[in-house]
Each structure stands twice: as C-alpha cells, then as structure tokens.
PDB file of N, CA and C in Angstrom:
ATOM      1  N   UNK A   1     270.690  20.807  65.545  1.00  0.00           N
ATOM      2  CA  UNK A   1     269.391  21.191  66.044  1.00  0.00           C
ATOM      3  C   UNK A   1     268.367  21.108  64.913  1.00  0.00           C
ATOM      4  N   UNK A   2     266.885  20.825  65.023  1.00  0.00           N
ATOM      5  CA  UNK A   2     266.206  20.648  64.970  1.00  0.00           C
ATOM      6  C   UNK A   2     265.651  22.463  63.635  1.00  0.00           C
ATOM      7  N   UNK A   3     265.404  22.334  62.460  1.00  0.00           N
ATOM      8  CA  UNK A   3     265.194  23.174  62.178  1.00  0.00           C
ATOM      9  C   UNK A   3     263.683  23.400  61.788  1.00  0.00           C
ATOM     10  N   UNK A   4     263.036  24.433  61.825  1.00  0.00           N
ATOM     11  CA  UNK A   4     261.446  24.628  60.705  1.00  0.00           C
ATOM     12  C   UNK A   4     261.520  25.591  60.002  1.00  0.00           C
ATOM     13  N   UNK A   5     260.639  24.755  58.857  1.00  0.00           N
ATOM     14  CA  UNK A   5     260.082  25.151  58.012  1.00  0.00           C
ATOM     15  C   UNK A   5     259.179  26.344  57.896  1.00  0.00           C
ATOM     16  N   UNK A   6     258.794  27.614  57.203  1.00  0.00           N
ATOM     17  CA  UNK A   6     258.050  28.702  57.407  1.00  0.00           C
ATOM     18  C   UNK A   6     256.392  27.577  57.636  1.00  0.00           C
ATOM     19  N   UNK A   7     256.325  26.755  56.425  1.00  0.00           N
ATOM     20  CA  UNK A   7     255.208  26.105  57.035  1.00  0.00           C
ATOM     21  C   UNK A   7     254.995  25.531  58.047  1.00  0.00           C
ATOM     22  N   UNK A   8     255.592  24.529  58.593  1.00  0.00           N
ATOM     23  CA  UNK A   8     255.867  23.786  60.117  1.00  0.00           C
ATOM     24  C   UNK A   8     255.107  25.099  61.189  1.00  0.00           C
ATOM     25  N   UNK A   9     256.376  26.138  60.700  1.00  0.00           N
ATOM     26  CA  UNK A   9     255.726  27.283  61.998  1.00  0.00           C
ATOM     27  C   UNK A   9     254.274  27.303  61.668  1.00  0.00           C
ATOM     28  N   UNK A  10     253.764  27.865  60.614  1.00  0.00           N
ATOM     29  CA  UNK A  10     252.635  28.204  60.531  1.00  0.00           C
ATOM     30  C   UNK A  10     251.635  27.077  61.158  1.00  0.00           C
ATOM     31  N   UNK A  11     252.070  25.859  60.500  1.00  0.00           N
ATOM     32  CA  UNK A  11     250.690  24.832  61.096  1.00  0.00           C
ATOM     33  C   UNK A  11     250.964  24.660  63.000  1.00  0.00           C
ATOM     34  N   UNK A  12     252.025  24.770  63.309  1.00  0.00           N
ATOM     35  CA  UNK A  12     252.077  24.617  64.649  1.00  0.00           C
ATOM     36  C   UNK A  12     251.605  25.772  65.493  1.00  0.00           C
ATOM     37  N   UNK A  13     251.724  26.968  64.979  1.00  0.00           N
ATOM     38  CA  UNK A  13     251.014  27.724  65.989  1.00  0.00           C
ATOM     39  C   UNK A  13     249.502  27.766  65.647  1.00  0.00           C
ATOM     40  N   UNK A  14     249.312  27.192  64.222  1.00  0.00           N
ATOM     41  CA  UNK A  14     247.424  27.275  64.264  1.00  0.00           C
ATOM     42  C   UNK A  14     247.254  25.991  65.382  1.00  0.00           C
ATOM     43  N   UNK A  15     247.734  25.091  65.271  1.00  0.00           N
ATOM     44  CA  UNK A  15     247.197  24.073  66.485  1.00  0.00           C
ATOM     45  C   UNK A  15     247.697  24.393  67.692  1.00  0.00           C
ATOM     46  N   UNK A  16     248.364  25.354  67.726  1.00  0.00           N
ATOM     47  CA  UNK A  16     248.696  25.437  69.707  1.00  0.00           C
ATOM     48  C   UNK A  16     247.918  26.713  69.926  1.00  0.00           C
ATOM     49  N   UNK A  17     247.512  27.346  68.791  1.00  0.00           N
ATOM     50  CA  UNK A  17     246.755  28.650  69.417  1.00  0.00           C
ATOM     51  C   UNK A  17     245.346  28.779  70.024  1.00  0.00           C
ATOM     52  N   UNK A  18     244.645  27.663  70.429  1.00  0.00           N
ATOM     53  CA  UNK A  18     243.618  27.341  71.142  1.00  0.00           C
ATOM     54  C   UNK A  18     243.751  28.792  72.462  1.00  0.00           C
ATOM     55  N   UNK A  19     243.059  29.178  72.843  1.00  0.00           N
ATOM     56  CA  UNK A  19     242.982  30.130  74.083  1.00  0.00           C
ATOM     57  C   UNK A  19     242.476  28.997  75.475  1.00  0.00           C
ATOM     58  N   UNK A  20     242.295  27.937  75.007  1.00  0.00           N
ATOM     59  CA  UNK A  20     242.336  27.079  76.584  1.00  0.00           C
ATOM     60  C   UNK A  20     243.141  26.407  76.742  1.00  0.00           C
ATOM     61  N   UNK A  21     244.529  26.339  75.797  1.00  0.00           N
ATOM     62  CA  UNK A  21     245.272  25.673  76.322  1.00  0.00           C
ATOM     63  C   UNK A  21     246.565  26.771  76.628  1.00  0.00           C
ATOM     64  N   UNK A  22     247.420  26.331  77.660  1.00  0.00           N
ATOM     65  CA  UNK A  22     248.656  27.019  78.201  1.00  0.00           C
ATOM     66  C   UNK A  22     249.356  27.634  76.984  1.00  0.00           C
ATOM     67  N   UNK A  23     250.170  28.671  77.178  1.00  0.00           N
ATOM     68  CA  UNK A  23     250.312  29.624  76.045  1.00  0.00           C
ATOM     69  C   UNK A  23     251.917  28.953  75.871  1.00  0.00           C
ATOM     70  N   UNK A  24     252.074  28.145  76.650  1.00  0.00           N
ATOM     71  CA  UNK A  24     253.272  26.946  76.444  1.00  0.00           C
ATOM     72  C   UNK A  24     253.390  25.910  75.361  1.00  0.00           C
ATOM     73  N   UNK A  25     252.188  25.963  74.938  1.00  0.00           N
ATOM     74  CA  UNK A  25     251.633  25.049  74.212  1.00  0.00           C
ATOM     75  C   UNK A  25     252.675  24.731  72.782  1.00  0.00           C
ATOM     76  N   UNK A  26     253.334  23.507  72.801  1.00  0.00           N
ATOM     77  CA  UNK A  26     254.150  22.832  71.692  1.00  0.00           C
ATOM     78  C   UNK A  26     253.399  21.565  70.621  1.00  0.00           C
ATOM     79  N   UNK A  27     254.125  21.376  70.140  1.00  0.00           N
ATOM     80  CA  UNK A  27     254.652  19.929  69.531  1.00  0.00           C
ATOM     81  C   UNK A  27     255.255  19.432  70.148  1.00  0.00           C
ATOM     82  N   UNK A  28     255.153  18.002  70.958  1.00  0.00           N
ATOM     83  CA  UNK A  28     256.306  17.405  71.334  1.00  0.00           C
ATOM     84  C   UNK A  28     256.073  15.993  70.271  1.00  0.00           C
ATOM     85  N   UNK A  29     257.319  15.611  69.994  1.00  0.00           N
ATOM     86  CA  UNK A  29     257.840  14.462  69.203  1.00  0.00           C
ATOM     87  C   UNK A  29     258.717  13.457  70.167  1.00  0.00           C
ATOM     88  N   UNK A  30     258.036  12.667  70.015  1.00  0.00           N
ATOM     89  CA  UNK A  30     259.004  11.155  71.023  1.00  0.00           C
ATOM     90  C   UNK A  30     259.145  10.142  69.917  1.00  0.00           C
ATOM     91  N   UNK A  31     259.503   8.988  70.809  1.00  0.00           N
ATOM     92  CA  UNK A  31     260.055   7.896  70.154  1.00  0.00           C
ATOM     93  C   UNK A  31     258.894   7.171  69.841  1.00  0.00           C
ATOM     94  N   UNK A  32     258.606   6.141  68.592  1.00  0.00           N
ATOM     95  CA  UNK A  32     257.618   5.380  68.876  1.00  0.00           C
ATOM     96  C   UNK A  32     257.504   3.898  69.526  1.00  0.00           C
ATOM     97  N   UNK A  33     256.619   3.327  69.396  1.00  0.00           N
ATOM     98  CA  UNK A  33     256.824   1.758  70.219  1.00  0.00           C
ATOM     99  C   UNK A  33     257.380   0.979  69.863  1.00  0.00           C
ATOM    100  N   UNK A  34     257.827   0.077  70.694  1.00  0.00           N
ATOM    101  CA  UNK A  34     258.672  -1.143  70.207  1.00  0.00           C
ATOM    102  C   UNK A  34     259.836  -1.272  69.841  1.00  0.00           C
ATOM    103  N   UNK A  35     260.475   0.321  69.986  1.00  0.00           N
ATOM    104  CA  UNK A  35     261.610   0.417  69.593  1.00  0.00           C
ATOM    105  C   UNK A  35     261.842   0.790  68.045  1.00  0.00           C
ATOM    106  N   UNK A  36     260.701   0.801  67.031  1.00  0.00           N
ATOM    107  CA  UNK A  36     260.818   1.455  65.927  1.00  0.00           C
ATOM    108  C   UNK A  36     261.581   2.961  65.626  1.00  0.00           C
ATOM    109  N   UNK A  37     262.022   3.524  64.635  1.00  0.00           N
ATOM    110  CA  UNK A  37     262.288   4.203  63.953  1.00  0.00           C
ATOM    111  C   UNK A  37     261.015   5.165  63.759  1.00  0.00           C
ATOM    112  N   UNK A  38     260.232   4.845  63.952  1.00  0.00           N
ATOM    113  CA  UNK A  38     258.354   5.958  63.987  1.00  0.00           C
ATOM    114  C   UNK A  38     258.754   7.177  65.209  1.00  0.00           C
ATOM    115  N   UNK A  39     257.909   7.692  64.800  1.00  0.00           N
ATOM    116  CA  UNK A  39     258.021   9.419  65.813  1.00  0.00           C
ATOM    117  C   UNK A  39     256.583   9.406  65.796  1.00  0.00           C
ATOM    118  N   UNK A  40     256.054   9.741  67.104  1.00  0.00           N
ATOM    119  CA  UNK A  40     254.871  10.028  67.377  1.00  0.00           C
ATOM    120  C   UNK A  40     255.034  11.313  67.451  1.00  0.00           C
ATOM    121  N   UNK A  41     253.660  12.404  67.379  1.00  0.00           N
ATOM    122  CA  UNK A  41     253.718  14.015  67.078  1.00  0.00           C
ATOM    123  C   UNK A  41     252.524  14.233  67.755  1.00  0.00           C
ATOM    124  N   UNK A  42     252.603  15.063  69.365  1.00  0.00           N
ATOM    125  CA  UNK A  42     251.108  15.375  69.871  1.00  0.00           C
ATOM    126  C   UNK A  42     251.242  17.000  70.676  1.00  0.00           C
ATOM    127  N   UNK A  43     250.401  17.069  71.096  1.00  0.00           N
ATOM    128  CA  UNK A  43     250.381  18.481  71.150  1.00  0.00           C
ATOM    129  C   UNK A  43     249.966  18.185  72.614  1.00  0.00           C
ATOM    130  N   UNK A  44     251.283  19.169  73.450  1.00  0.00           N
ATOM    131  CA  UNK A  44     251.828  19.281  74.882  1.00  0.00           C
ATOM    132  C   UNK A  44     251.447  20.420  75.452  1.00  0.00           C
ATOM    133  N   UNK A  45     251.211  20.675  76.452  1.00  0.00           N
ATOM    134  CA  UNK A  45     251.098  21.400  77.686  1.00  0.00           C
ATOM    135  C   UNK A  45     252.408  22.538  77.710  1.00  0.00           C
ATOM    136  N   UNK A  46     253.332  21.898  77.670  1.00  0.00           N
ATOM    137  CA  UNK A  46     254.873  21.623  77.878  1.00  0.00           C
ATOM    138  C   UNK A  46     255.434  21.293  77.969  1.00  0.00           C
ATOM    139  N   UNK A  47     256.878  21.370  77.837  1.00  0.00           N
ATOM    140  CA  UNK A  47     258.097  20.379  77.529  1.00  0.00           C
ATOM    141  C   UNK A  47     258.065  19.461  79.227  1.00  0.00           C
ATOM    142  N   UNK A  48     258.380  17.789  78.748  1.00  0.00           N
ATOM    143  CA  UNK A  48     258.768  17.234  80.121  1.00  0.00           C
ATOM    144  C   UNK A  48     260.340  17.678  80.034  1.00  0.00           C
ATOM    145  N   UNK A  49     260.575  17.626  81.896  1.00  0.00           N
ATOM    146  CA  UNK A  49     261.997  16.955  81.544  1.00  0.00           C
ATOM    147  C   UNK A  49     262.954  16.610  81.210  1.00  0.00           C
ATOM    148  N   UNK A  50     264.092  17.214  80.569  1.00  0.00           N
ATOM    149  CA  UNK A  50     265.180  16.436  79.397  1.00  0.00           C
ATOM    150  C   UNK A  50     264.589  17.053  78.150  1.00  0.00           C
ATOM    151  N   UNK A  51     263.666  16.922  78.101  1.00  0.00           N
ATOM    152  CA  UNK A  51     263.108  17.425  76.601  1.00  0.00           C
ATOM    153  C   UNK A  51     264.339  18.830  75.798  1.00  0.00           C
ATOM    154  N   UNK A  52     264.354  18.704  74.979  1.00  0.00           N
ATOM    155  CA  UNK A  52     265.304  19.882  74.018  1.00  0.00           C
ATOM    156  C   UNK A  52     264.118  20.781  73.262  1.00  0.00           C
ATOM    157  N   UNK A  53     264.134  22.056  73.319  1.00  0.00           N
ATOM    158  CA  UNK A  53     263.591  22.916  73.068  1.00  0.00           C
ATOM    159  C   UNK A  53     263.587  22.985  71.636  1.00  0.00           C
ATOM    160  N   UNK A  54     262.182  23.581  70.729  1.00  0.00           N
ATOM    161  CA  UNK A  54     262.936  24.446  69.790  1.00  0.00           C
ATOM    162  C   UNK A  54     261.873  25.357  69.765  1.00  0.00           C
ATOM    163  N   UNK A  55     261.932  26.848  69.428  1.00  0.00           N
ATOM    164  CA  UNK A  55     261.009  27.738  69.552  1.00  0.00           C
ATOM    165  C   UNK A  55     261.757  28.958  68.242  1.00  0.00           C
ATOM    166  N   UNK A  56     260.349  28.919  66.987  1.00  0.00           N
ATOM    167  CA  UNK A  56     261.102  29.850  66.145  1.00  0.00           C
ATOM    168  C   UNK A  56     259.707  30.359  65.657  1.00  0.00           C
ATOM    169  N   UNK A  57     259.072  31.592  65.808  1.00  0.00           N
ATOM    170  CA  UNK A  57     258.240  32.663  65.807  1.00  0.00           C
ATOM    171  C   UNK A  57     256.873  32.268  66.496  1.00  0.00           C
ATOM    172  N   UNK A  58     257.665  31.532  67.533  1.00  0.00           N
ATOM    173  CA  UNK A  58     256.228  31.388  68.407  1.00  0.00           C
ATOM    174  C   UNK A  58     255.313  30.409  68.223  1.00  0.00           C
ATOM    175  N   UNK A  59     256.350  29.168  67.670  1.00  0.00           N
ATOM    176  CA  UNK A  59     256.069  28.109  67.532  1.00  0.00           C
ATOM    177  C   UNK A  59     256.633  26.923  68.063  1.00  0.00           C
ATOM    178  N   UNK A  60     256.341  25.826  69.064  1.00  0.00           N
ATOM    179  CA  UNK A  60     257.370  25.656  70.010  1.00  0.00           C
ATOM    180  C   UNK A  60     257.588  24.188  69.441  1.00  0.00           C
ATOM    181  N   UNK A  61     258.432  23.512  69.831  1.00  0.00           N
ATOM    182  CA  UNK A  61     258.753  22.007  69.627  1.00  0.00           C
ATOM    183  C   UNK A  61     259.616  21.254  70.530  1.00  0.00           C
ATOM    184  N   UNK A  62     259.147  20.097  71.475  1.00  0.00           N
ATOM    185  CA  UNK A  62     259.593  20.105  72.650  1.00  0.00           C
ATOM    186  C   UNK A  62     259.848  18.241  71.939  1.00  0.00           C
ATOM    187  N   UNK A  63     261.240  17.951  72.312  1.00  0.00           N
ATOM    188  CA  UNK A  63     261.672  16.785  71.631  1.00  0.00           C
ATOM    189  C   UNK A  63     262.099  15.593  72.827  1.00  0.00           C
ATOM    190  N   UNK A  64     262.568  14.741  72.959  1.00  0.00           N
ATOM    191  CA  UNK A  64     262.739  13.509  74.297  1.00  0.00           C
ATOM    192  C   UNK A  64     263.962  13.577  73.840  1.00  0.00           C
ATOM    193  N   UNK A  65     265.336  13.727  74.635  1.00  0.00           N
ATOM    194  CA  UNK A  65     266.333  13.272  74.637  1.00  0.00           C
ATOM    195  C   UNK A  65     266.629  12.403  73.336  1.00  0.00           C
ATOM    196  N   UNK A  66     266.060  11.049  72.942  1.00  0.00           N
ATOM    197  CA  UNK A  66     266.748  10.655  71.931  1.00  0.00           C
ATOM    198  C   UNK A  66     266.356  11.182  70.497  1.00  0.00           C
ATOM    199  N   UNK A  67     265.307  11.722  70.491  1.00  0.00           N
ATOM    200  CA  UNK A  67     264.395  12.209  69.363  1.00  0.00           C
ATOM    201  C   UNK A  67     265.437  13.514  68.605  1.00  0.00           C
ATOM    202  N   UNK A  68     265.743  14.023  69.649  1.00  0.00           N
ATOM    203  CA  UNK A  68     266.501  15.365  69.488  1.00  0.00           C
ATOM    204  C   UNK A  68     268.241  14.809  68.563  1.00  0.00           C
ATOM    205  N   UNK A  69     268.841  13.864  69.279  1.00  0.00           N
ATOM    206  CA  UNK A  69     269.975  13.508  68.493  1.00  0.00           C
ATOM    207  C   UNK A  69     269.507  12.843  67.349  1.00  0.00           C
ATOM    208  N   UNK A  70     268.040  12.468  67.350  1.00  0.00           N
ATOM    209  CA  UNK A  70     267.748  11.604  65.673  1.00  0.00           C
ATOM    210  C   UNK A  70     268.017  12.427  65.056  1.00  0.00           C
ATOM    211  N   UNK A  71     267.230  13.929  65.555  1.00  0.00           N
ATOM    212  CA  UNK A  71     266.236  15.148  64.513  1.00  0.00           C
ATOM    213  C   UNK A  71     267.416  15.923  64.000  1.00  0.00           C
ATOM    214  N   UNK A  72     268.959  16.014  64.985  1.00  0.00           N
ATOM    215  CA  UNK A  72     269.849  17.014  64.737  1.00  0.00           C
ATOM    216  C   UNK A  72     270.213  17.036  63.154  1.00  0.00           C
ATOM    217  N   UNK A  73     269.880  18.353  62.872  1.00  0.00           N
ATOM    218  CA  UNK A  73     270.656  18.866  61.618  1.00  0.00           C
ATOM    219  C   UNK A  73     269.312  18.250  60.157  1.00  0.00           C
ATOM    220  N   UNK A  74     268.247  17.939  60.949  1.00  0.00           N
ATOM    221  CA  UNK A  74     267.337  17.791  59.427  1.00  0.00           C
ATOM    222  C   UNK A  74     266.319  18.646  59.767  1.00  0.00           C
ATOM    223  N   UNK A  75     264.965  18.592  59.480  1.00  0.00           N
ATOM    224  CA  UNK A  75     264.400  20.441  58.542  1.00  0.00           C
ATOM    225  C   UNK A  75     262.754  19.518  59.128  1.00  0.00           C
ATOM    226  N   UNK A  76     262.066  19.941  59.920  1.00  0.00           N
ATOM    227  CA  UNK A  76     260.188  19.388  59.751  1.00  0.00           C
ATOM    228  C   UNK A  76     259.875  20.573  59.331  1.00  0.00           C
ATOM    229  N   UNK A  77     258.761  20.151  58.375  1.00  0.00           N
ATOM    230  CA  UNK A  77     257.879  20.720  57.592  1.00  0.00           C
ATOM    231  C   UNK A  77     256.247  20.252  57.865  1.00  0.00           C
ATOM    232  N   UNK A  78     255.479  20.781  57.371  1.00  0.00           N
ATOM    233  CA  UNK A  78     253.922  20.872  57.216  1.00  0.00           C
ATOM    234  C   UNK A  78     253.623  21.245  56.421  1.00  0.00           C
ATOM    235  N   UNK A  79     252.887  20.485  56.093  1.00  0.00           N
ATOM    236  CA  UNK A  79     251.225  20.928  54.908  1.00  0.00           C
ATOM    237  C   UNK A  79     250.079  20.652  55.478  1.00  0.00           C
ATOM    238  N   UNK A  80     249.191  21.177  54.862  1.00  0.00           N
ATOM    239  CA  UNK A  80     247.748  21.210  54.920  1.00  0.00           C
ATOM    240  C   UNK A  80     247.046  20.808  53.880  1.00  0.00           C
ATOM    241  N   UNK A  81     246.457  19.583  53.517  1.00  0.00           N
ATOM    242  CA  UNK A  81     245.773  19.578  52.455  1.00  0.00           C
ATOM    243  C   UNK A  81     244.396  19.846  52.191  1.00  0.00           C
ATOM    244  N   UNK A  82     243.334  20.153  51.260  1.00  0.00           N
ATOM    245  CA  UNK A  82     242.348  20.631  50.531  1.00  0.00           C
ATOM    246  C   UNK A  82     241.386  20.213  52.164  1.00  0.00           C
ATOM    247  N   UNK A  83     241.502  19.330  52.400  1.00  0.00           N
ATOM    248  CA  UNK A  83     240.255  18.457  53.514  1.00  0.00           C
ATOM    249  C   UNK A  83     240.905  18.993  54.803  1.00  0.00           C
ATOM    250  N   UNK A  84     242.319  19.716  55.222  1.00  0.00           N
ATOM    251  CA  UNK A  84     242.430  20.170  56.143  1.00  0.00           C
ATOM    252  C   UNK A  84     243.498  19.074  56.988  1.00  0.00           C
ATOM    253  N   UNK A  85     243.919  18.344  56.447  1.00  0.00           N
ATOM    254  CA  UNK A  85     244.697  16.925  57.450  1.00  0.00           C
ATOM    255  C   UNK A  85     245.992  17.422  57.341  1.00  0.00           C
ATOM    256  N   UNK A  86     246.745  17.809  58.549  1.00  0.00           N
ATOM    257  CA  UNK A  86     247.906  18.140  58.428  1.00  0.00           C
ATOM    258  C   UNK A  86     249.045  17.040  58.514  1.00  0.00           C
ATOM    259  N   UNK A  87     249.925  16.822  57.291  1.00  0.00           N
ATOM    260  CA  UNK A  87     251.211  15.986  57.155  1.00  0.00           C
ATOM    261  C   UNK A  87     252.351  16.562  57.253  1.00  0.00           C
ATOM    262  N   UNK A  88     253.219  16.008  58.615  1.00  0.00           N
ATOM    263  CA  UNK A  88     254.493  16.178  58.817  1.00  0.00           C
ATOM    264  C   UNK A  88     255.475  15.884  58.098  1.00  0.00           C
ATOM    265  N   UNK A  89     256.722  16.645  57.511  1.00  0.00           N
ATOM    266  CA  UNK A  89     257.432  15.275  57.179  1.00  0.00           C
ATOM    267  C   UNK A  89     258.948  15.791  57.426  1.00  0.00           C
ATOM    268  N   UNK A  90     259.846  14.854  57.859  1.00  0.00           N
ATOM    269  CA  UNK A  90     260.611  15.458  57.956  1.00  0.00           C
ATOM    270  C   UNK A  90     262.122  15.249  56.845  1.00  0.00           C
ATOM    271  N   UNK A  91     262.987  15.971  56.883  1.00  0.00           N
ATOM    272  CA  UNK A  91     264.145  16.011  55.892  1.00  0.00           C
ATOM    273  C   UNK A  91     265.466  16.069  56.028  1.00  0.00           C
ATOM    274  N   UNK A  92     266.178  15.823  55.294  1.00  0.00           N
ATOM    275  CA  UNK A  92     268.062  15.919  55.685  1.00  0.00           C
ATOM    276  C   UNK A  92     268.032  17.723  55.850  1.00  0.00           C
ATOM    277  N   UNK A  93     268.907  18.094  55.870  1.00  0.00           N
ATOM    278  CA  UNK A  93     269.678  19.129  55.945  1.00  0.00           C
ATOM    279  C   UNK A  93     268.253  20.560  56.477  1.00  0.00           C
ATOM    280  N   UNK A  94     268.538  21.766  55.546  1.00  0.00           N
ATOM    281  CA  UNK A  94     268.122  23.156  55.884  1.00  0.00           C
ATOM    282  C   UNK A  94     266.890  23.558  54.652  1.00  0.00           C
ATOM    283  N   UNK A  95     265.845  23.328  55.171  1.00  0.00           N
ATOM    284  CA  UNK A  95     265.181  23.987  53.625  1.00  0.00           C
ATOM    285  C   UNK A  95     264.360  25.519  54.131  1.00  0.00           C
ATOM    286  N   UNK A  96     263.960  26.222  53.860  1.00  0.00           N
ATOM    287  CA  UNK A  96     262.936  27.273  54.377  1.00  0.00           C
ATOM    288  C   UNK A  96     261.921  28.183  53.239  1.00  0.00           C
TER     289      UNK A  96
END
C-alpha cells in the first residue's frame, strides 16, 4: 500500500480543504497517456470505481487499479517551494 509522507498529508489537505468542494475531496493518481510510465495527479470529487483508497489524517488518495499495484510499498511526498508550486515525488520503501 501506498504510504504518506507527514508532508504529502499536509499539502493534500491544504488543496482539498476548499469549503466548495465535497468534504470527499482527494488526490486521485492514474495512469498517464500512451501507455507511459507518467502518473497524472488531480484533485477529485471522489474515488471512481475500482479506485484503492488511501486516507491518513484526513488526507485522502484515491488511486486506478493499476496505479495502486505500481504505488504498492513506495512513500509520496510533497513540497512547497518559496513561489508556492507544489512537487510530488514519489519513493521506494517507508520514509515519514
């Protein structure tokens, strides 16, 4: 499973904590086009479908079936830099 980072949480609930959007409100991560190795990262309503959950202090992450067996057993993280642009990244194993 899919682990986060104390930061990850933090930047994901500042972007899902909007008060107009559903209090459902995730990260979902899919596959990207063409069949690449890329992960697209957008901010959901709620999980579709199949999707695999992850939810750790109220920070949610809603993954597509294959995304979830990529993600098993490595660590997303977040930063924020000086200008405010948040970078994902993700990692092998458990970091926190």
């Amino acid at each position: 499973m899919l682990t986060l980072t104390s930061g990850a949480v933090q930047v994901i609930r500042t972007v899902t904590a909007n008060p107009e959007l559903p209090p459902e409100t995730g990260i979902r991560i899919e596959s990207g086009l063409d069949g690449s190795d890329a992960l697209r990262l957008s901010v959901a309503p709620a999980p579709e479908a199949g999707d695999q959950v992850v939810e750790e202090e109220g920070a949610r992450v809603y993954m597509e079936p294959v995304v979830a067996t990529m993600l098993d057993g490595k660590t997303l993280d977040a930063q924020v830099d000086p200008q405010g642009d948040v970078a994902f990244t993700i990692a092998e194993g458990t970091e926190t």
